[in-house]
Structure formats: structure tokens, C-alpha cells
Protein backbone atom coordinates (compact mmCIF):
# COMPACT_ATOMS: atom_id res chain seq x y z
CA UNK A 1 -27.89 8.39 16.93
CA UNK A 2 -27.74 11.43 15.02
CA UNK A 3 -29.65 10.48 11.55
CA UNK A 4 -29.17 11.88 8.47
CA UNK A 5 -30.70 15.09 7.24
CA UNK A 6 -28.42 16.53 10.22
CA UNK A 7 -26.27 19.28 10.47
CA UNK A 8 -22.51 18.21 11.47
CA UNK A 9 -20.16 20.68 13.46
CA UNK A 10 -16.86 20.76 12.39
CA UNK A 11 -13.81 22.33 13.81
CA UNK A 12 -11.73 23.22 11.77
CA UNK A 13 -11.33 24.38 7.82
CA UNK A 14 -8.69 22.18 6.25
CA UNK A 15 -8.35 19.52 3.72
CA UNK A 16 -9.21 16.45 6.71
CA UNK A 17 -12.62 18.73 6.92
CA UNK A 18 -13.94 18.98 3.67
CA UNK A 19 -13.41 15.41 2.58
CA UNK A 20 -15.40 14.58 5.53
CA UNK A 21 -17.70 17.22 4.54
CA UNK A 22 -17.89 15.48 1.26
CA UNK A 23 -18.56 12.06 2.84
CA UNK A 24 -20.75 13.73 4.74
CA UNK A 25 -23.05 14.92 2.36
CA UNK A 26 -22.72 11.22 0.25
CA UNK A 27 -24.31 9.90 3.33
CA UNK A 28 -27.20 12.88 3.96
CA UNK A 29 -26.11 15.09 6.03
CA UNK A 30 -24.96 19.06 6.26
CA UNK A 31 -21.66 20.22 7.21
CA UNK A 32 -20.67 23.58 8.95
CA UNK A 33 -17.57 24.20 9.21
CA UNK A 34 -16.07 26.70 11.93
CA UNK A 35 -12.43 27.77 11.78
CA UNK A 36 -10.41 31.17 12.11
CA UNK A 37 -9.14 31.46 8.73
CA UNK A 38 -11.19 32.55 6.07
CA UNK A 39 -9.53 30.79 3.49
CA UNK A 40 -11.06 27.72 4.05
CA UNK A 41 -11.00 24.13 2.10
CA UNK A 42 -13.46 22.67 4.03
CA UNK A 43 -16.35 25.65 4.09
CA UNK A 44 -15.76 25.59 0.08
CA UNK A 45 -17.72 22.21 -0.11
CA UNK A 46 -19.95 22.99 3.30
CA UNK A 47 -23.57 24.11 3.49
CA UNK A 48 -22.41 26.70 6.17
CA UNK A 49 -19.17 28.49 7.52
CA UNK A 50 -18.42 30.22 10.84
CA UNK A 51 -15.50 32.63 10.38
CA UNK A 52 -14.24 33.66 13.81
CA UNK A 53 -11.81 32.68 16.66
CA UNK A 54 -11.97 29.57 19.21
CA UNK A 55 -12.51 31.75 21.99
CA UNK A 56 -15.53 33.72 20.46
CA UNK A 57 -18.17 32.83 23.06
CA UNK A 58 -20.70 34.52 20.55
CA UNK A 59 -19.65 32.88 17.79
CA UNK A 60 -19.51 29.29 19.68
CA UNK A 61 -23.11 29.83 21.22
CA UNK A 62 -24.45 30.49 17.72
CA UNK A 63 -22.42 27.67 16.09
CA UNK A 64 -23.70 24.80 19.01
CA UNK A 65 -27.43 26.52 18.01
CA UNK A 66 -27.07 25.87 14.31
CA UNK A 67 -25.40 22.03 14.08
CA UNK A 68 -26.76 18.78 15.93
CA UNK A 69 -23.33 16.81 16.32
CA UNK A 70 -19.39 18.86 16.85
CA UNK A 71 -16.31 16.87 15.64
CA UNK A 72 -12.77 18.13 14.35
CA UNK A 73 -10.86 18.00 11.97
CA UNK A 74 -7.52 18.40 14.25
CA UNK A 75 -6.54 18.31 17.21
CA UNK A 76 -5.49 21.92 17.78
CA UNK A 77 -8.52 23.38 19.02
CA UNK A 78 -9.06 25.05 22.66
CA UNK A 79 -10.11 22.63 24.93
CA UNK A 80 -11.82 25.56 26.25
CA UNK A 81 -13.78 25.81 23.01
CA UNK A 82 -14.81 22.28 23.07
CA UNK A 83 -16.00 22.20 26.70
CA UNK A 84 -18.01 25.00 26.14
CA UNK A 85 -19.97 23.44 23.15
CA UNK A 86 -20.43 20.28 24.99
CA UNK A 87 -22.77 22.25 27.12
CA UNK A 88 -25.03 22.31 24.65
CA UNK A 89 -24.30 19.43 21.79
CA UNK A 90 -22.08 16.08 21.50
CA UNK A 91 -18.58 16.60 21.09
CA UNK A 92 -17.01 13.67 19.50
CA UNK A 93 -14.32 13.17 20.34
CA UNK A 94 -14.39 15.51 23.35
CA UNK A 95 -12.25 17.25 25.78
CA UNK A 96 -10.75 14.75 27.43
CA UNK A 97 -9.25 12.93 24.67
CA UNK A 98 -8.10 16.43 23.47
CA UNK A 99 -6.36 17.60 26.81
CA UNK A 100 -4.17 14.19 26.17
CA UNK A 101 -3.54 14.12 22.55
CA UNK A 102 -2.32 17.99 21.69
CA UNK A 103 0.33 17.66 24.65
CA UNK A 104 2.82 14.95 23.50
CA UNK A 105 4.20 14.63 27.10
CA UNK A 106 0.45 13.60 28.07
CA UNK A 107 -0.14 11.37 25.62
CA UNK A 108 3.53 9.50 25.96
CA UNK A 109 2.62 9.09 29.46
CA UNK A 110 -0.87 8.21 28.69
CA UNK A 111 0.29 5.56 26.29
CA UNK A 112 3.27 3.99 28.32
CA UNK A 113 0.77 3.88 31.31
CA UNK A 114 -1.14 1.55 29.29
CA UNK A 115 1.80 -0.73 29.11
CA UNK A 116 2.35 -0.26 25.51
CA UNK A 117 6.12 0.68 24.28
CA UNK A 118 6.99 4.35 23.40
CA UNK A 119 9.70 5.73 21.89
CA UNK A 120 12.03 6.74 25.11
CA UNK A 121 11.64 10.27 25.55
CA UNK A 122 12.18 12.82 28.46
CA UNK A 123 10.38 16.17 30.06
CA UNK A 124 13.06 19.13 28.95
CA UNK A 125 11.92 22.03 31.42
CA UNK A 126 15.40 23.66 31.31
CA UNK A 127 18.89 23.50 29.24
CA UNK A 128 20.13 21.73 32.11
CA UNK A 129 17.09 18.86 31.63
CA UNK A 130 18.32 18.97 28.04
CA UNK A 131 22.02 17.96 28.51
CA UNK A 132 20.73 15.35 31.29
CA UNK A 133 18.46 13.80 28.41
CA UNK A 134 20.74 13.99 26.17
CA UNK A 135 23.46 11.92 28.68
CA UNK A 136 20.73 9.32 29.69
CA UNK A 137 18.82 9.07 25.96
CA UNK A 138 21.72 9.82 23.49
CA UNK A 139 21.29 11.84 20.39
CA UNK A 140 17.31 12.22 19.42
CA UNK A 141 14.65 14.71 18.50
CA UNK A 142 13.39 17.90 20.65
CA UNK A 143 9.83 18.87 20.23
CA UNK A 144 7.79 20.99 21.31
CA UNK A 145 4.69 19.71 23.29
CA UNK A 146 2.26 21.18 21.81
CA UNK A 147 1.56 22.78 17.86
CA UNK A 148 3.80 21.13 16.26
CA UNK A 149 3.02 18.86 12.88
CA UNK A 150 5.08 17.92 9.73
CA UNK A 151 8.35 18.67 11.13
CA UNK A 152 7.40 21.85 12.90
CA UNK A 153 8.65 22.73 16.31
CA UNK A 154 11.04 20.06 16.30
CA UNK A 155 15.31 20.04 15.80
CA UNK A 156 17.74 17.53 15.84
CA UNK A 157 19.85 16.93 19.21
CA UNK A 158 23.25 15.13 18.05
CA UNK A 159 26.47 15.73 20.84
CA UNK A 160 27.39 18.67 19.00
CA UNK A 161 23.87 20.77 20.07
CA UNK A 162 24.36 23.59 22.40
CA UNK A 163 21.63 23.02 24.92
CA UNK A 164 21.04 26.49 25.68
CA UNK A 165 20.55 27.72 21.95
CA UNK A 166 18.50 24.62 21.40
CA UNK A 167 15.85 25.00 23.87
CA UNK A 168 15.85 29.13 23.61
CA UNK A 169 15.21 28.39 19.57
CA UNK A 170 11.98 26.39 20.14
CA UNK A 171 11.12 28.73 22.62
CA UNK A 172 8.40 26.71 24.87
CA UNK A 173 8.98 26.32 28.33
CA UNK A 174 8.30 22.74 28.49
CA UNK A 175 9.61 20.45 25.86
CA UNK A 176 10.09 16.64 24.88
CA UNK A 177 13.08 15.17 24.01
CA UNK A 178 13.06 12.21 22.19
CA UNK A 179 15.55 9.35 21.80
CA UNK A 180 16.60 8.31 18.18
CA UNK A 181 14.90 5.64 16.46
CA UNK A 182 16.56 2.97 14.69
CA UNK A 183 13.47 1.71 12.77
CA UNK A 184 12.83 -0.59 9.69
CA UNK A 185 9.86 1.09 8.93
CA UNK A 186 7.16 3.60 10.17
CA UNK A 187 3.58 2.25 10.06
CA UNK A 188 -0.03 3.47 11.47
CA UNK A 189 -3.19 2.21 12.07
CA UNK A 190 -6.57 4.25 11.25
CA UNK A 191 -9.28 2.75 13.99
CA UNK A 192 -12.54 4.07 14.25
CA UNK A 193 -15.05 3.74 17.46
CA UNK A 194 -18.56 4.53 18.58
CA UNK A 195 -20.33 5.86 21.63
CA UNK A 196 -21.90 2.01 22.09
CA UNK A 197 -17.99 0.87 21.63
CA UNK A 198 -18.36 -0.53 18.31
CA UNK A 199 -14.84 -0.65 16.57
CA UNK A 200 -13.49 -0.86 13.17
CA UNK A 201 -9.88 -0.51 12.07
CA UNK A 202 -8.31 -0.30 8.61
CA UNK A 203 -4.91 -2.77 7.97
CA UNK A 204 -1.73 -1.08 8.70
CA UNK A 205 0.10 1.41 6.36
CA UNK A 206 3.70 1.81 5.93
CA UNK A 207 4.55 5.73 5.76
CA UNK A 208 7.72 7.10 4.42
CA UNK A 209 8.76 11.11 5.04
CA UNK A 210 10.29 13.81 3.00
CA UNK A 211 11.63 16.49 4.40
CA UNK A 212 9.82 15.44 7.99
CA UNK A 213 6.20 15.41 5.64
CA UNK A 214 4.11 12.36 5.02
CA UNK A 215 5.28 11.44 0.73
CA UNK A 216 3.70 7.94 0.14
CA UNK A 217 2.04 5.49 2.37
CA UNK A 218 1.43 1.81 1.05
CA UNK A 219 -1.04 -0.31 1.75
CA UNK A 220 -0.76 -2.57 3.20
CA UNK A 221 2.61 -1.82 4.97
CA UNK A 222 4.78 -5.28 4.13
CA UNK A 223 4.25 -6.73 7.57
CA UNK A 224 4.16 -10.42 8.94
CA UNK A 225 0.20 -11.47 9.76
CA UNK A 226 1.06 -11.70 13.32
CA UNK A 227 2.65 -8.15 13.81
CA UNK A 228 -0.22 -6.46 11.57
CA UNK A 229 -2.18 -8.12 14.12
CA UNK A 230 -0.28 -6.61 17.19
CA UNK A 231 -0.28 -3.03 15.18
CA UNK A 232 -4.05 -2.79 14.72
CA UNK A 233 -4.35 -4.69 18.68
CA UNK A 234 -2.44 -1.40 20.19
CA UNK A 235 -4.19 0.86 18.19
CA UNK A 236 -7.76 -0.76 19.20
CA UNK A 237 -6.47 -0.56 23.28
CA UNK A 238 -5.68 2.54 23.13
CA UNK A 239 -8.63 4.01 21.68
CA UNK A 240 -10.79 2.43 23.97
CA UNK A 241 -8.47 3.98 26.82
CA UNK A 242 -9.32 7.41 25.82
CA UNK A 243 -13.04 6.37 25.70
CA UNK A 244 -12.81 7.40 22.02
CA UNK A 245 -16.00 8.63 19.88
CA UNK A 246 -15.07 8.83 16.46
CA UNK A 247 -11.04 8.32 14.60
CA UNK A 248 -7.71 7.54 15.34
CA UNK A 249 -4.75 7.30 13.75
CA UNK A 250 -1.64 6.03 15.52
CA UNK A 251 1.50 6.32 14.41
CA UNK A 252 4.38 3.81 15.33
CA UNK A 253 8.30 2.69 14.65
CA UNK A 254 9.04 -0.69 13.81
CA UNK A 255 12.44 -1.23 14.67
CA UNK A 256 15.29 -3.40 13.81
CA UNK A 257 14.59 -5.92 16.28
CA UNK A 258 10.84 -6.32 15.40
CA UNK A 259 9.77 -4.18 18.70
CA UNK A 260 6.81 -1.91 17.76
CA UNK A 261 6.84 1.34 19.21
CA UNK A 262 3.74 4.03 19.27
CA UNK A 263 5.20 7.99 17.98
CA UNK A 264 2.32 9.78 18.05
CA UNK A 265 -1.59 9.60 18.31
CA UNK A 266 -3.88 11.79 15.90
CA UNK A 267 -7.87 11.96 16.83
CA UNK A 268 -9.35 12.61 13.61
CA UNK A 269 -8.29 11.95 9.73
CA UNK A 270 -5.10 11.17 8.85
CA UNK A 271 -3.11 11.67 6.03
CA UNK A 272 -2.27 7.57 6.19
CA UNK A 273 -5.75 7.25 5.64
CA UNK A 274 -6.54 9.16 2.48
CA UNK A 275 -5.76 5.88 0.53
CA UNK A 276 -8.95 4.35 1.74
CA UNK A 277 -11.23 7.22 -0.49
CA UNK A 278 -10.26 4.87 -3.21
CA UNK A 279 -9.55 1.19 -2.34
CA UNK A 280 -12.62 0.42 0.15
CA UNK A 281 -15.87 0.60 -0.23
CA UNK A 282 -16.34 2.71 3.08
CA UNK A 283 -13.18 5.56 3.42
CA UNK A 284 -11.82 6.78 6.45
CA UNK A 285 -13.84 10.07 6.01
CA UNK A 286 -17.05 8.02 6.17
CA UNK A 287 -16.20 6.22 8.98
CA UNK A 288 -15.65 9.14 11.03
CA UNK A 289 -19.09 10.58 9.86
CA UNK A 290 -20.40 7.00 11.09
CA UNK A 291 -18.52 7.25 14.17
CA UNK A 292 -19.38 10.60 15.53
CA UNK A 293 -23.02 10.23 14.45
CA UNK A 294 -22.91 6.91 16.22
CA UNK A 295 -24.01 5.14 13.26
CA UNK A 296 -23.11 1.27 12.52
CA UNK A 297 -19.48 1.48 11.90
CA UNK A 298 -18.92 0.23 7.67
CA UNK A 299 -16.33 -2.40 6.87
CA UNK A 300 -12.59 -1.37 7.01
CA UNK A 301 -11.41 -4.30 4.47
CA UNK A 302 -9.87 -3.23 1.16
CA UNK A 303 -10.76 -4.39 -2.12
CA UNK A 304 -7.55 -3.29 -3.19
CA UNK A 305 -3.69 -2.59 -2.59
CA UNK A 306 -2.96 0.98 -2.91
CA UNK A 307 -0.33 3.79 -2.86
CA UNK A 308 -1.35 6.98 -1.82
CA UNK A 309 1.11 10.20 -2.82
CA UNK A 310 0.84 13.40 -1.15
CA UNK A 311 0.77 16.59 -3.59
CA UNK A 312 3.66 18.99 -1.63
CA UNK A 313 3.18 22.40 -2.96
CA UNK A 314 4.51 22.49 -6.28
CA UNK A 315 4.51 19.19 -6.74
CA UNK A 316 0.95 19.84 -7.38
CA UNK A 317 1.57 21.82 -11.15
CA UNK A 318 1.92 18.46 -12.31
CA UNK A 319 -2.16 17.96 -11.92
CA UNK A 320 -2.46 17.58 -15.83
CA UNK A 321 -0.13 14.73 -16.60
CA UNK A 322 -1.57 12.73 -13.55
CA UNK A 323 -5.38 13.77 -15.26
CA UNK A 324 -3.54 11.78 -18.13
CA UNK A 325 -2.23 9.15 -16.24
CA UNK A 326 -4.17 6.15 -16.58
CA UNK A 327 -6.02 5.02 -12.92
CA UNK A 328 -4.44 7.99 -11.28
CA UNK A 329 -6.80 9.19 -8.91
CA UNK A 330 -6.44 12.87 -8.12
CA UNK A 331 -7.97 14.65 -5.14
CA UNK A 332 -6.75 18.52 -5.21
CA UNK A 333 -7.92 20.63 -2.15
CA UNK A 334 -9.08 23.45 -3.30
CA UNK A 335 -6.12 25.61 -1.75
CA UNK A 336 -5.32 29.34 -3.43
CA UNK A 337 -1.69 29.69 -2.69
CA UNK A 338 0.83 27.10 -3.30
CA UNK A 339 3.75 27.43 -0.91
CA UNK A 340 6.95 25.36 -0.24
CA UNK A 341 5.78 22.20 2.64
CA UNK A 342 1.87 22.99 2.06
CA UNK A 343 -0.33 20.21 0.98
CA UNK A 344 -1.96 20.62 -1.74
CA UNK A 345 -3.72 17.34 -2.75
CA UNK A 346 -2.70 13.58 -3.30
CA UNK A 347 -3.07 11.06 -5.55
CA UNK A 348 -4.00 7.29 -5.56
CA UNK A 349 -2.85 4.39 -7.46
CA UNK A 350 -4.53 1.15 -7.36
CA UNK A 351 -2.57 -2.11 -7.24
CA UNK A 352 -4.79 -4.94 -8.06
């Protein structure tokens, strides 16, 4: 157990890090935040900030020296970076769980050897491999395995898609291609777990896009008992799979038929989660302090239905009419420059 009075590592200097730097503190304990960028969210609300590249063995040494506990705050971070801190502190969650979740062939594999559904998908190594996929899956998404979030590194595949230009323009020499999704919904499931194997997971959230970006998530998502059930069961197996320490968020279809089908796996914060700041008495950001510090996991159960609304940048110079707006609750992160897809904050509405 790492008690409070602590010093938390985090990687990472977004939005997901400093509201768990705020929960953090709430709770006792000291964040540092390390992370390339200097303009960072996360270091604005930390007690200390480390300002260099992943692969700074200087700057690592000192960092593992200074904190008691390392988590992140994505999942974009050397693996490199994380084994070498785990020399010398707890890494929750550590490498392993990385090497699976940043490559999305791993983790499809990882997750259909489990014997849970996945969307179909196939390994694209070549133009060739693309036309193949594209004759065995139909029309579907190409992604990138690895860096790619909120629609990045990702194009549509229809019968009209040259093959060639395709796989040159996302320029990776190992891609996923992804068969089409006829769903009713999109959902996810935030589930938290300690080192002792303690679990706690919040009720499933129904997530619509715009523009490929998270816009609202409801919660609950308008489910049947028995399939929020089976949601929140998938996201518990897998978890335990990996051997998790700390959150995840898994993302899934829900198609026509009823079938529920797991997109994509996040080990840390999620933006389906944010809702939970608001409408329970212990927020996702807490949880994963809890979790990583291998403290008793709090209750996931809402006192309240909620709709959370991401702030997409200049949606956010509307910040004084929802100020005005009666129980509007409005987080802004802190960010300097507002630009076109970034995310800038979010509001909450209660729905008693």
C-alpha cells in the first residue's frame, strides 16, 4: 500500500493527468507529473514537473528517485521508459499491459483469445493484404496500429479505395483493417482493479462521436439489465487477463442483433468516465489513485443519471453562458491554445 502523504508518478501531462492529480491531492497525496511537452495541464495543478523526453535515462533515474508509485495518464508511453522505472518503483499498470494495449493488432488478438467477440478485423502488411481484406471483410476502417486516437491515423476503405494510395497515406508498415460496424449503439465500461485483485466497475455509458471525437456520453447507456450485466462481465475478464493494476476503459459496439462487440481497450482515464467527477461519490480519477496505490477500491454506484459533454475547441468560448446555466457543471483544462479537434474541457448535467 502506498499511503497518503506520497508522491505519485505520472506519465504524462494532459487533461486525464491533472484531474487525477486533483483527486490525488483530495485524498493526500503529491503528484509529479513527467511528460515532453512543456505546456502541460496536468503539471499546472502538480506539486512537481519533469520536462524532458521518454527516453531520457537521466531524467527517468531522477524522476523514479523523487515519486513512490508511477502510473499514466495514456497509453503512449515507451515501454522502454516504463521498464526502466520499474527497476526501481511500482509501475501500475506496467509494461506488459502496455506492450498489448498501444498495438491494436495485440490487443484484438489478446481480446479474441479470451473468447470474447471483436469487431472482425485483419493484419494489412502490404496493398496486396489490403485488397484481400477488403474481399474477405467488405468495406471498413484502416488504422494504424499504433498512435492513433480521436480519429487519427485512420481512413475509410469503401470499394472505391485505391489500396496502394491508402496504405502509402497512413504510412506504417503494419496496419489493421477493420470491418464495418452496423451498431445500435457504442457503449464502454470504466473498471478499476488492485494489486490484491479487488475490482470495481462503473455502469455502462452510451458514447456518441462527432467528427470521429467522443461529444456526449449518457449514463447510464439505455441498456436491458441483463446486457449491462454482460458489458461490465467482459470488461471485468479482461482486466483480470492483463493482470491489471489500476483503470480500464473498454470500448464496445452493440449491434443490430444485440451481439456485443469490444473496439478498443484504454488503461487509464477515459473520457466516458469524466461523468463520474459529478454523479458518484467516488470519480473515476479517484479510483485510479485508489487503484494504483492499492488502496480499498470506493463504490462505483451513481447517485445520479448524468450527461457528460465534451468542450471541442471552440466550443469552449461558450464557458460563460454554461457558468450561467443552472446545474451545469464546468471543468475547463487549463489549455492555452484553442485549436479545431482539441479538447478543451466538458461539462456535466445532472438528471435526477
Amino acid at each position: 500500500m502506498i499511503p497518503p502523504g506520497s508522491t505519485i508518478g505520472i506519465l504524462g501531462g494532459g487533461q486525464l493527468g491533472r484531474m487525477t492529480a486533483m483527486a490525488a491531492a483530495r485524498l493526500g497525496y503529491r503528484c509529479h507529473i513527467f511528460a515532453p511537452e512543456a505546456e502541460s495541464p496536468a503539471a499546472d495543478v502538480a506539486a512537481a514537473f519533469t520536462c524532458a523526453p521518454y527516453e531520457d535515462e537521466a531524467a527517468l533515474a531522477a524522476f523514479a528517485a523523487a515519486v513512490d508509485v508511477v502510473t499514466l495518464e495514456f497509453e503512449n508511453v515507451p515501454v522502454s521508459a516504463v521498464e526502466r522505472l520499474a527497476r526501481e518503483r511500482p509501475v501500475r499498470p506496467g509494461a506488459r499491459v502496455l506492450r498489448i494495449t498501444q498495438d491494436r493488432l495485440a490487443e484484438k488478438d489478446f481480446v479474441r483469445g479470451l473468447g470474447i467477440p471483436v469487431t472482425r478485423y485483419a493484419r494489412v502488411g502490404s496493398p496486396a493484404d489490403l485488397a484481400a481484406a477488403r474481399e474477405r471483410l467488405g468495406h471498413g476502417v484502416l488504422k494504424t496500429t499504433r498512435l492513433g486516437y480521436d480519429g487519427k491515423g485512420q481512413l475509410r476503405v469503401t470499394a472505391e479505395t485505391d489500396p496502394e494510395a491508402a496504405f502509402a497515406r497512413l504510412g506504417q508498415p503494419v496496419l489493421i483493417h477493420e470491418a464495418w460496424v452496423d451498431f445500435a449503439l457504442e457503449l464502454s465500461v470504466v473498471t478499476a482493479r488492485n494489486s490484491k485483485g479487488q475490482q470495481a466497475s462503473y455502469v455502462p455509458v452510451e458514447n456518441r462521436h462527432r467528427h470521429h471525437i467522443l461529444d456526449v456520453t449518457i449514463a447510464p447507456a439505455p441498456l436491458p439489465e441483463t446486457l449491462a450485466a454482460r458489458a461490465v462481465g467482459i470488461a471485468e475478464r479482461i482486466a483480470q487477463a492483463l493482470g491489471l493494476e489500476g483503470l480500464l476503459a473498454v470500448e464496445m459496439f452493440l449491434t443490430r442483433s444485440g451481439e456485443l462487440l469490444v473496439n478498443e481497450l484504454a488503461p487509464r482515464p477515459h473520457n466516458s468516465g469524466h461523468w463520474t467527477i459529478d454523479a458518484c461519490a467516488v470519480s473515476q480519477f479517484e479510483q485510479h489513485v485508489r487503484a494504483v496505490c492499492d488502496l480499498p477500491l470506493g463504490d462505483p454506484t451513481r447517485f445520479a443519471d448524468a450527461e457528460m459533454q465534451n468542450l471541442i475547441g471552440h466550443d469552449v468560448d461558450h464557458w460563460p453562458e454554461l457558468l450561467a446555466e443552472p446545474g451545469a457543471r464546468l471543468h475547463l483544462y487549463g489549455k492555452r491554445e484553442t485549436r479545431e479537434g482539441r479538447k478543451m474541457g466538458h461539462v456535466t448535467r445532472l438528471k435526477r
